[in-house]
Protein backbone atom coordinates (compact mmCIF):
# COMPACT_ATOMS: atom_id res chain seq x y z
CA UNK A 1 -26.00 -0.26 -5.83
CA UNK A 2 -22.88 1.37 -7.35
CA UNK A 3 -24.14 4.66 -10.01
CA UNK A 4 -22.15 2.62 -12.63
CA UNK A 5 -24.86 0.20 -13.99
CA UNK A 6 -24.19 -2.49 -11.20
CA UNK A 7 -20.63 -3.18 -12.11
CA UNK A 8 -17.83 -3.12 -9.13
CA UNK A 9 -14.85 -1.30 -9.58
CA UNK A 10 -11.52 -3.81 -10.08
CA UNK A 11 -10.15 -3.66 -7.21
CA UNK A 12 -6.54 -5.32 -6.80
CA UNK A 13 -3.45 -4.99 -4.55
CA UNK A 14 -0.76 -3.13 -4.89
CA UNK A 15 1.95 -5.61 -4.90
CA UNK A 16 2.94 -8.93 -2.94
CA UNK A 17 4.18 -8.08 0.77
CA UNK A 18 5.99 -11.43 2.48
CA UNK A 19 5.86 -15.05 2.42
CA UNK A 20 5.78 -16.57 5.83
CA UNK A 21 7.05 -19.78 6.48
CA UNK A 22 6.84 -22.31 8.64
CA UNK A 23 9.37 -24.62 9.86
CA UNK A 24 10.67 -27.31 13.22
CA UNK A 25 14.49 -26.11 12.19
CA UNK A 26 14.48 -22.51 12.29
CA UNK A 27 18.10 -21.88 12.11
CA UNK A 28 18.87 -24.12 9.83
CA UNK A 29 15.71 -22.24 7.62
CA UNK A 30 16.45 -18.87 8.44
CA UNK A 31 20.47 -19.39 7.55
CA UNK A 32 19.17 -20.98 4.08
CA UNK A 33 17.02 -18.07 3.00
CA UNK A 34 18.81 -15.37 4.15
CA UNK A 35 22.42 -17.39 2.08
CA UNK A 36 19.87 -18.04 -0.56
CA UNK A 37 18.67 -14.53 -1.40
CA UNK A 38 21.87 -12.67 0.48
CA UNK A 39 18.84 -10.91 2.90
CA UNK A 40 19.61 -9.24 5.35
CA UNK A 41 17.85 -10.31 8.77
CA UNK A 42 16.22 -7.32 10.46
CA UNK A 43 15.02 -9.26 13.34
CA UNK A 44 14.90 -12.74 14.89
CA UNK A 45 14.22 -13.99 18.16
CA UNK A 46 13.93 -17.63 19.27
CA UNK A 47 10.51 -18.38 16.90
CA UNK A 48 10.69 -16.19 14.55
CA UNK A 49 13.03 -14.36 12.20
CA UNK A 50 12.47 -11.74 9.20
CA UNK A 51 14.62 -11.47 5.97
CA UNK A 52 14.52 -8.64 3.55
CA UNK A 53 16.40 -7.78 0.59
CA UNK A 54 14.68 -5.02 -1.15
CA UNK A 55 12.71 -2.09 -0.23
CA UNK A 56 10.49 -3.73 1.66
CA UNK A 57 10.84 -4.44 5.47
CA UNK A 58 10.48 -8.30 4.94
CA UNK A 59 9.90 -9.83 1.95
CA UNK A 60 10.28 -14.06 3.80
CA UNK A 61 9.42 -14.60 7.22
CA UNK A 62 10.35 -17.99 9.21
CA UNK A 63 8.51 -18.86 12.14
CA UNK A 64 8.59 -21.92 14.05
CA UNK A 65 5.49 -22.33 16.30
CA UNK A 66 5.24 -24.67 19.17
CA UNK A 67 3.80 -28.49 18.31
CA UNK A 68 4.68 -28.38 14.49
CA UNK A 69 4.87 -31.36 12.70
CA UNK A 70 7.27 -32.23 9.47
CA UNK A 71 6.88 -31.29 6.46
CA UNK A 72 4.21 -33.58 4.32
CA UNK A 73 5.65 -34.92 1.07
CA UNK A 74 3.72 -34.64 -2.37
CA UNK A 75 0.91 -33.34 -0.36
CA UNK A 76 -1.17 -30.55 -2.06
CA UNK A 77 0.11 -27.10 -1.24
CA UNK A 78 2.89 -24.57 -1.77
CA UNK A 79 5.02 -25.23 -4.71
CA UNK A 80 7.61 -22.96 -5.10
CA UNK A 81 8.46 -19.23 -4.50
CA UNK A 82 9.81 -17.15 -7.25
CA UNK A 83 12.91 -14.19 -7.85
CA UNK A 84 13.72 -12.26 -10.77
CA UNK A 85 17.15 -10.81 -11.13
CA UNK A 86 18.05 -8.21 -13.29
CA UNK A 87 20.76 -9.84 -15.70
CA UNK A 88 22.14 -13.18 -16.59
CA UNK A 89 24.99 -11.74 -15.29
CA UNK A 90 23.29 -11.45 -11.99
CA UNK A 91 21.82 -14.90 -12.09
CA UNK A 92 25.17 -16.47 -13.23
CA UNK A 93 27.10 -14.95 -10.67
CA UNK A 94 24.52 -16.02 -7.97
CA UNK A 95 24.75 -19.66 -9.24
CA UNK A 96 28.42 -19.64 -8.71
CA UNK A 97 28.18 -18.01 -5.43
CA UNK A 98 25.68 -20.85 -4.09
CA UNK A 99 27.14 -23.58 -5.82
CA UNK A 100 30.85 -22.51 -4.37
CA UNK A 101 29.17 -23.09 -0.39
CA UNK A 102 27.65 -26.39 -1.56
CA UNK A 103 24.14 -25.08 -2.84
CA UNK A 104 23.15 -26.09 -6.10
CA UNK A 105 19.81 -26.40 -8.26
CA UNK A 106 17.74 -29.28 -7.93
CA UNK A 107 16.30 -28.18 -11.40
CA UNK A 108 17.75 -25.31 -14.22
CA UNK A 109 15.33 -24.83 -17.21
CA UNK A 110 13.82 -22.51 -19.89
CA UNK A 111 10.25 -21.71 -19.29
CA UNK A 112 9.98 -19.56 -22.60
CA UNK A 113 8.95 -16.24 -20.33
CA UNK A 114 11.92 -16.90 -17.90
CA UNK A 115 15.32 -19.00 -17.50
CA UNK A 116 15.12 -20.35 -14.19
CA UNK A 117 16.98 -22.21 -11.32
CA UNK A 118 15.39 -24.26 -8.62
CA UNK A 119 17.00 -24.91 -5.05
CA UNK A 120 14.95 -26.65 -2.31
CA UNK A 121 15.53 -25.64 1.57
CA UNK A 122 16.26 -27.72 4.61
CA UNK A 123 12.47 -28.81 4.79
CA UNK A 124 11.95 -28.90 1.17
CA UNK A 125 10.36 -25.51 0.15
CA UNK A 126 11.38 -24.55 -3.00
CA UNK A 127 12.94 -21.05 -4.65
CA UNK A 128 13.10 -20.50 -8.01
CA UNK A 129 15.49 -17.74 -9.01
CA UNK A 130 14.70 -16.15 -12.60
CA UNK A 131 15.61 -13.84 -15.57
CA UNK A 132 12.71 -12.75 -17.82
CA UNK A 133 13.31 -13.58 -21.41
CA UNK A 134 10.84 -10.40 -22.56
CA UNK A 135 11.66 -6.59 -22.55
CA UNK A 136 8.09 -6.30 -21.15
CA UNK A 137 4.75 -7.96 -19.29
CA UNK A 138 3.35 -7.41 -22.58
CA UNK A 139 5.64 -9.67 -24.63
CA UNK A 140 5.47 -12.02 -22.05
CA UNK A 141 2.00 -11.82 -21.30
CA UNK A 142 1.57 -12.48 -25.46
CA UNK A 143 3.83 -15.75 -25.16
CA UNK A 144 1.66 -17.29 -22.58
CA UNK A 145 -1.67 -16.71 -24.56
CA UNK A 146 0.69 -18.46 -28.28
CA UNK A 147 -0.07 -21.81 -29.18
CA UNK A 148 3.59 -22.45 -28.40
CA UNK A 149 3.26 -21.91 -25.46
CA UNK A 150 0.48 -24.39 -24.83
CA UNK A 151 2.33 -26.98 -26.60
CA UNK A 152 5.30 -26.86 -24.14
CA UNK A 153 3.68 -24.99 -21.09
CA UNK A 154 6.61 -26.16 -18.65
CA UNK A 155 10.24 -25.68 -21.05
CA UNK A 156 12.93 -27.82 -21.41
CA UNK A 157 15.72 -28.10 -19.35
CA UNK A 158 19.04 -26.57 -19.24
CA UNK A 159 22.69 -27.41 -18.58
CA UNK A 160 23.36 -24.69 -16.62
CA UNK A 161 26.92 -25.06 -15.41
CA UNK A 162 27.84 -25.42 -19.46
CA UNK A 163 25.96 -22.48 -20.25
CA UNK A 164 27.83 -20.27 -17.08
CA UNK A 165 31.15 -21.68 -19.44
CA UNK A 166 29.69 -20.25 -22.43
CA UNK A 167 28.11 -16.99 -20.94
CA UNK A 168 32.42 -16.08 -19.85
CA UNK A 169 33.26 -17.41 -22.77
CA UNK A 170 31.75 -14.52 -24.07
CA UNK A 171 29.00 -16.54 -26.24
CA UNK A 172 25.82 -14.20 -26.98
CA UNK A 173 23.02 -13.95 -24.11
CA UNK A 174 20.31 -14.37 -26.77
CA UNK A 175 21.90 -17.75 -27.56
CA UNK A 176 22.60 -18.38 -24.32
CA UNK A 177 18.59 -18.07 -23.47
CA UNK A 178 17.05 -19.00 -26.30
CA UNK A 179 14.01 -21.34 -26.13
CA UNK A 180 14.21 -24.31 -27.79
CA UNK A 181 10.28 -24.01 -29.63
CA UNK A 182 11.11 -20.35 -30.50
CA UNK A 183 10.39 -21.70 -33.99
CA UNK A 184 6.87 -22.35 -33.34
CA UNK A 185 6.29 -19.08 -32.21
CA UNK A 186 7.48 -17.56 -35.53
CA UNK A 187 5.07 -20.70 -37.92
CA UNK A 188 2.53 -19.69 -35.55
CA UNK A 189 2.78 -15.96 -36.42
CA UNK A 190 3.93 -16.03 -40.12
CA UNK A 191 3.36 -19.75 -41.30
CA UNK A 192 6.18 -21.80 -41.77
CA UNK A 193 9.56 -20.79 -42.86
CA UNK A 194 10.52 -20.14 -46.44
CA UNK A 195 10.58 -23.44 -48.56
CA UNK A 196 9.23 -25.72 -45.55
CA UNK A 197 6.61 -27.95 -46.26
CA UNK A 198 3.70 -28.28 -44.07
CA UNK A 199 3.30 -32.22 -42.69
CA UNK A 200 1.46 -34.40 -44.26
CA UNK A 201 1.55 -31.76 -47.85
């Protein structure tokens, strides 16, 4: 028994380490991360490869085990992995770098918290690549708890090649990202706007 009235002390890790994944076409798996993310590959053999891009030693690992089988679709499991970059900038410039080899997004859309774009690997894993929307967790964290957000918890989608022409057009990021229901969050915090009638009044 703990000398704190029976209750455990939180404890949680300290941050996410790798994502390993498995695969019958590791070259063709290992090429598409490492082009994906621009990792560098600090060591492969014939099974098994590991990618980093940060400051950790491997953030993806691909492995290819003997007697695999193919990948299951619509079968319960992984959905997607996720990547924040630090700018629109960054995230623009990464779409045109994929898109120029012939790798584009399957899906680009506004979450509300982030502005995200989907690609799908050789076997069909998905990577979403993201900018947060919020200065902080706590903004974002607020957002996700707003009616708003519970009215629309998956976004709408984006047209993301005509917003890359309006982001060098010079157009202003805040436009550029702005959530379409952004005007529930401010009825939900303040009522609704000057001289609007509620329905059904």
């Amino acid at each position: 028994m703990s000398g704190d009235g029976g209750t455990a002390r939180r404890v949680v890790p300290a941050r996410l380490a790798h994502v390993v994944l498995r695969t019958r076409r590791f070259r063709p798996v290992l090429d598409w991360w490492a082009g994906l993310l621009q990792a560098e590959v600090v060591f492969e053999n014939e099974f098994i490869g590991f990618l980093t891009f940060d400051d950790e030693h491997h953030r993806i690992a691909v492995v290819a085990p003997p007697g695999l089988g193919g990948p299951a679709e619509r079968a319960a499991g992984l959905d997607h992995i996720a990547f924040t970059y630090a700018s629109l900038a960054d995230l623009v410039a990464t779409h045109e770098r994929l898109k120029a080899g012939g790798t584009v997004p399957t899906w680009a859309v506004n979450h509300g918290p982030t502005l995200s774009l989907y690609y799908q690997d050789p076997d069909g894993n998905r990577a979403e690549l993201q900018i947060d929307r919020f200065v902080d967790n706590e903004e974002a964290t607020a957002f996700l708890r707003s009616p708003a957000f519970a009215r629309h918890p998956v976004g709408h989608s984006v047209d993301f090649d005509d917003l890359v022409r309006r982001f060098h057009a010079g157009e202003d990021e805040s436009v550029l990202t702005a959530y379409r229901y952004d005007h529930e969050n401010e009825r939900s915090a303040t009522g609704p706007p000057a001289g609007e009638r509620e329905e059904g009044t």
